[in-house]
Protein backbone atom coordinates (compact mmCIF):
# COMPACT_ATOMS: atom_id res chain seq x y z
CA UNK A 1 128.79 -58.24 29.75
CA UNK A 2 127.16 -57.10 33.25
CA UNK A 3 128.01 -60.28 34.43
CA UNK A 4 131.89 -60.00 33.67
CA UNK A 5 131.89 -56.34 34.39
CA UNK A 6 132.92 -54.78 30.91
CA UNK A 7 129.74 -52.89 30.94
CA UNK A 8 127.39 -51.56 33.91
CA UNK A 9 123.90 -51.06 33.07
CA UNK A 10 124.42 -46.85 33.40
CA UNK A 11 126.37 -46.77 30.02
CA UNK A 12 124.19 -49.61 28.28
CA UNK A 13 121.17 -46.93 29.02
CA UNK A 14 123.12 -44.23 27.95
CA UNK A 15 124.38 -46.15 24.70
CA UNK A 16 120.86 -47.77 24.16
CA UNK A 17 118.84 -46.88 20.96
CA UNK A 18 115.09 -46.56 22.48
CA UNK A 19 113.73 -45.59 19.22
CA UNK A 20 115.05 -48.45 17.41
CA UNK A 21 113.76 -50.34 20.06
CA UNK A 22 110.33 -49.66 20.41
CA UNK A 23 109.90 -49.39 16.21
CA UNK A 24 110.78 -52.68 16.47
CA UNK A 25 108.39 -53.51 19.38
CA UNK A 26 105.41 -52.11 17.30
CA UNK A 27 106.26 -53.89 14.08
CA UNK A 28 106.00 -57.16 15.84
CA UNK A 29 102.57 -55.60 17.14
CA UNK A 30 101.52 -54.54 13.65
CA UNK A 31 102.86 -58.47 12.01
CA UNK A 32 100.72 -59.62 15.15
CA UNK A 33 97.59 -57.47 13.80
CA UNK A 34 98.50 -58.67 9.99
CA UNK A 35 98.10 -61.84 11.07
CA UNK A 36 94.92 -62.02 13.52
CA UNK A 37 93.34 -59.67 11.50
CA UNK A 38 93.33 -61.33 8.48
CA UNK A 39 95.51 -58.88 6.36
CA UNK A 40 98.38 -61.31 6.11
CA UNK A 41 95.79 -63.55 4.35
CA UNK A 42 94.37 -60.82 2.25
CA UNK A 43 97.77 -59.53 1.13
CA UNK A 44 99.33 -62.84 0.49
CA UNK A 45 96.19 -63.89 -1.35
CA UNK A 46 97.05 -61.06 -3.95
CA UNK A 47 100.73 -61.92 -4.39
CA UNK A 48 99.46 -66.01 -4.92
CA UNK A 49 97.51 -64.43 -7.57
CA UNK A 50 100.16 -62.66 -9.09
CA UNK A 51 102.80 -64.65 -9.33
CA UNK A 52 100.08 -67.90 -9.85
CA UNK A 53 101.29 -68.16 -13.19
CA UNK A 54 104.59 -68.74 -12.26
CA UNK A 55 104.13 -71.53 -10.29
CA UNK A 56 105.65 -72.34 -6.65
CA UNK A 57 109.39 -70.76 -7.69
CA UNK A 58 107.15 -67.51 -8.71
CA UNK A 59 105.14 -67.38 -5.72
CA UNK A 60 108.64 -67.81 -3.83
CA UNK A 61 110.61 -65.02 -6.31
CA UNK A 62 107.35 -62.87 -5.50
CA UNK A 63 107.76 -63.40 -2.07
CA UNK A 64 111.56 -62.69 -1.80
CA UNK A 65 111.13 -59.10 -4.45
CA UNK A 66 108.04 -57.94 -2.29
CA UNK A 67 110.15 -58.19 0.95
CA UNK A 68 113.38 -56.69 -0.69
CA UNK A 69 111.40 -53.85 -2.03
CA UNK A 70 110.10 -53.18 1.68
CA UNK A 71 112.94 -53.37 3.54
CA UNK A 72 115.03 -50.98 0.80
CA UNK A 73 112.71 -48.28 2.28
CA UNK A 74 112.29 -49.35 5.85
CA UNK A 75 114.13 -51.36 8.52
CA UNK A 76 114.79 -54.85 7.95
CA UNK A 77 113.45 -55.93 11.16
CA UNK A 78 110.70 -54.39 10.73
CA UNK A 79 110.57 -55.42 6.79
CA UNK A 80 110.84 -59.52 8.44
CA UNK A 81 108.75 -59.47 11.17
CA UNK A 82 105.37 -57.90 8.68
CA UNK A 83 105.89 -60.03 5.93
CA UNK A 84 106.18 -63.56 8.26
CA UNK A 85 102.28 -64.24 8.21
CA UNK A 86 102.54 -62.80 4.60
CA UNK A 87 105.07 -65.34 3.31
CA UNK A 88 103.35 -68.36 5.28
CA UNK A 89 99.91 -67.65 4.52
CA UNK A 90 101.09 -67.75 0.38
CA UNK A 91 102.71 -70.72 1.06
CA UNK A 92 100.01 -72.27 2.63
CA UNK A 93 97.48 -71.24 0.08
CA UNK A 94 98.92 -72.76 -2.42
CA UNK A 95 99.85 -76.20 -0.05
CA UNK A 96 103.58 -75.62 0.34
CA UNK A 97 105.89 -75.94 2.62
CA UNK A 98 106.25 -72.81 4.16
CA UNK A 99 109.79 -72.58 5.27
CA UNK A 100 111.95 -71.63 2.08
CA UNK A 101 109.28 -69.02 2.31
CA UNK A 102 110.86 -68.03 5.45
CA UNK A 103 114.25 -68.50 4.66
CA UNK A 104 113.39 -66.06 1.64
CA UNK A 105 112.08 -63.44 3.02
CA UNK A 106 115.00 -63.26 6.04
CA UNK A 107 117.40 -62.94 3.11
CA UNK A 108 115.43 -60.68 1.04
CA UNK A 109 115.46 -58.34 4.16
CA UNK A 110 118.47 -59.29 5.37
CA UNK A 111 119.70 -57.16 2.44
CA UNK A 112 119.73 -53.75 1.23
CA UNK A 113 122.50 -52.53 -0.68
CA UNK A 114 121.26 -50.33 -3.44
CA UNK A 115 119.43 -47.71 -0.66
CA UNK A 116 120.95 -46.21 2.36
CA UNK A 117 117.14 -45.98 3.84
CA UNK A 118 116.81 -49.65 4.71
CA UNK A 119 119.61 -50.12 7.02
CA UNK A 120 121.96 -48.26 9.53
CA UNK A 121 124.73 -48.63 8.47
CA UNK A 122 123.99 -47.67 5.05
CA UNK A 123 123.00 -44.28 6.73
CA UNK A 124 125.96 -43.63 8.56
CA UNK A 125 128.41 -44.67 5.25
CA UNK A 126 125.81 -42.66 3.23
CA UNK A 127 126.51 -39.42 5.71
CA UNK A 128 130.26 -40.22 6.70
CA UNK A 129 131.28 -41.02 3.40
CA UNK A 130 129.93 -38.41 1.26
CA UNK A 131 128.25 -41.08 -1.17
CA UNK A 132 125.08 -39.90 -3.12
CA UNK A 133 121.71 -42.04 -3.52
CA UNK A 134 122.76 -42.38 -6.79
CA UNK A 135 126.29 -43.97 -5.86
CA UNK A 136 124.10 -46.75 -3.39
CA UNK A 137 121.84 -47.47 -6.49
CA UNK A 138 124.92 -47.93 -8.76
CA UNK A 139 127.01 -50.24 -6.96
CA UNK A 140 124.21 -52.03 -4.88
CA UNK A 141 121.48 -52.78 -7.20
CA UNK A 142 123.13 -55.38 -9.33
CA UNK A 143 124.42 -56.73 -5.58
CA UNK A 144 120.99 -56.52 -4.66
CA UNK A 145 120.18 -58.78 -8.19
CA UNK A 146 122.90 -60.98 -7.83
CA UNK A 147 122.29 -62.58 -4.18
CA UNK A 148 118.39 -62.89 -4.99
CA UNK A 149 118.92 -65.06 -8.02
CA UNK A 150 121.17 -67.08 -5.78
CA UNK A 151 119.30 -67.57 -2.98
CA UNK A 152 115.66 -68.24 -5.24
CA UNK A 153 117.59 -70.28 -6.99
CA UNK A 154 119.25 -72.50 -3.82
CA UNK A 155 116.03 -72.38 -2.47
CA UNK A 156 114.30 -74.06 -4.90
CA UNK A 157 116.99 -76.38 -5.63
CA UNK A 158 117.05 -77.30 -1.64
CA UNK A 159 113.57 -77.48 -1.44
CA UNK A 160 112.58 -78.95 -4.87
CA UNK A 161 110.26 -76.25 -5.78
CA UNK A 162 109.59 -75.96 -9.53
């Protein structure tokens, strides 16, 4: 857009959202830490445990709820970028293959329609529009239902997880 003159870098400063910027500089900081730290390990070795049980489309569901529930309550870049190590170290733990981990969890927080916390333009529909929390919660949660049983369900189809 510099390039073909529509914009000059003046009005992309002035139009630029630093805050949104740098929270998403520090969550790749902090999925950086989960990861050399060990935390990613220690976190997903709880989930394996939980969902165990429920075999590899458990771990997977468990996997895709944990990172919806995160990212209804803060940003979904933020939500994806902590709960990489997270999904690949449960995969890995219990010998899968890791990627319709990662394909999960970039769906599960790809997606947040029954808050207007998790993303912006929730917020500014939530403010604009004169909607309650209640109103989000109403209409989105079933949404919210309906596209994760889909996309578990693909997954494990695609992928032959059982």
């Amino acid at each position: 857009l510099i390039f073909t003159r529509c914009l000059n870098i003046a009005t992309i400063k002035k139009h630029m959202d630093w805050e949104l910027l740098v929270f998403i500089a520090v969550t790749i900081g902090i999925g950086k830490a989960l990861d050399a730290s060990g935390a990613a390990k220690f976190i997903a070795h709880y989930i394996v445990q939980i969902c165990q049980s429920f075999g590899p489309a458990g771990l997977l569901a468990g996997i895709y709820i944990v990172t919806w529930l995160l990212t209804s309550v803060m940003s979904n870049n933020a939500t994806a970028v902590m709960m990489f190590p997270v999904a690949v170290s449960a995969a890995q733990a219990m010998g899968l293959d890791p990627r319709p981990f990662i394909i999960a969890l970039t769906i599960a927080s790809s997606i947040c329609f029954f808050t207007p916390i998790g993303y912006q333009c929730n917020l500014i529909v939530y403010g604009a529009g004169g909607y309650k929390f209640s109103d989000f919660v109403k209409f989105g949660l079933p949404l919210d239902i309906l596209v994760g049983a889909t996309a578990v369900t693909a997954l494990t189809i695609a992928y032959g997880i059982h």
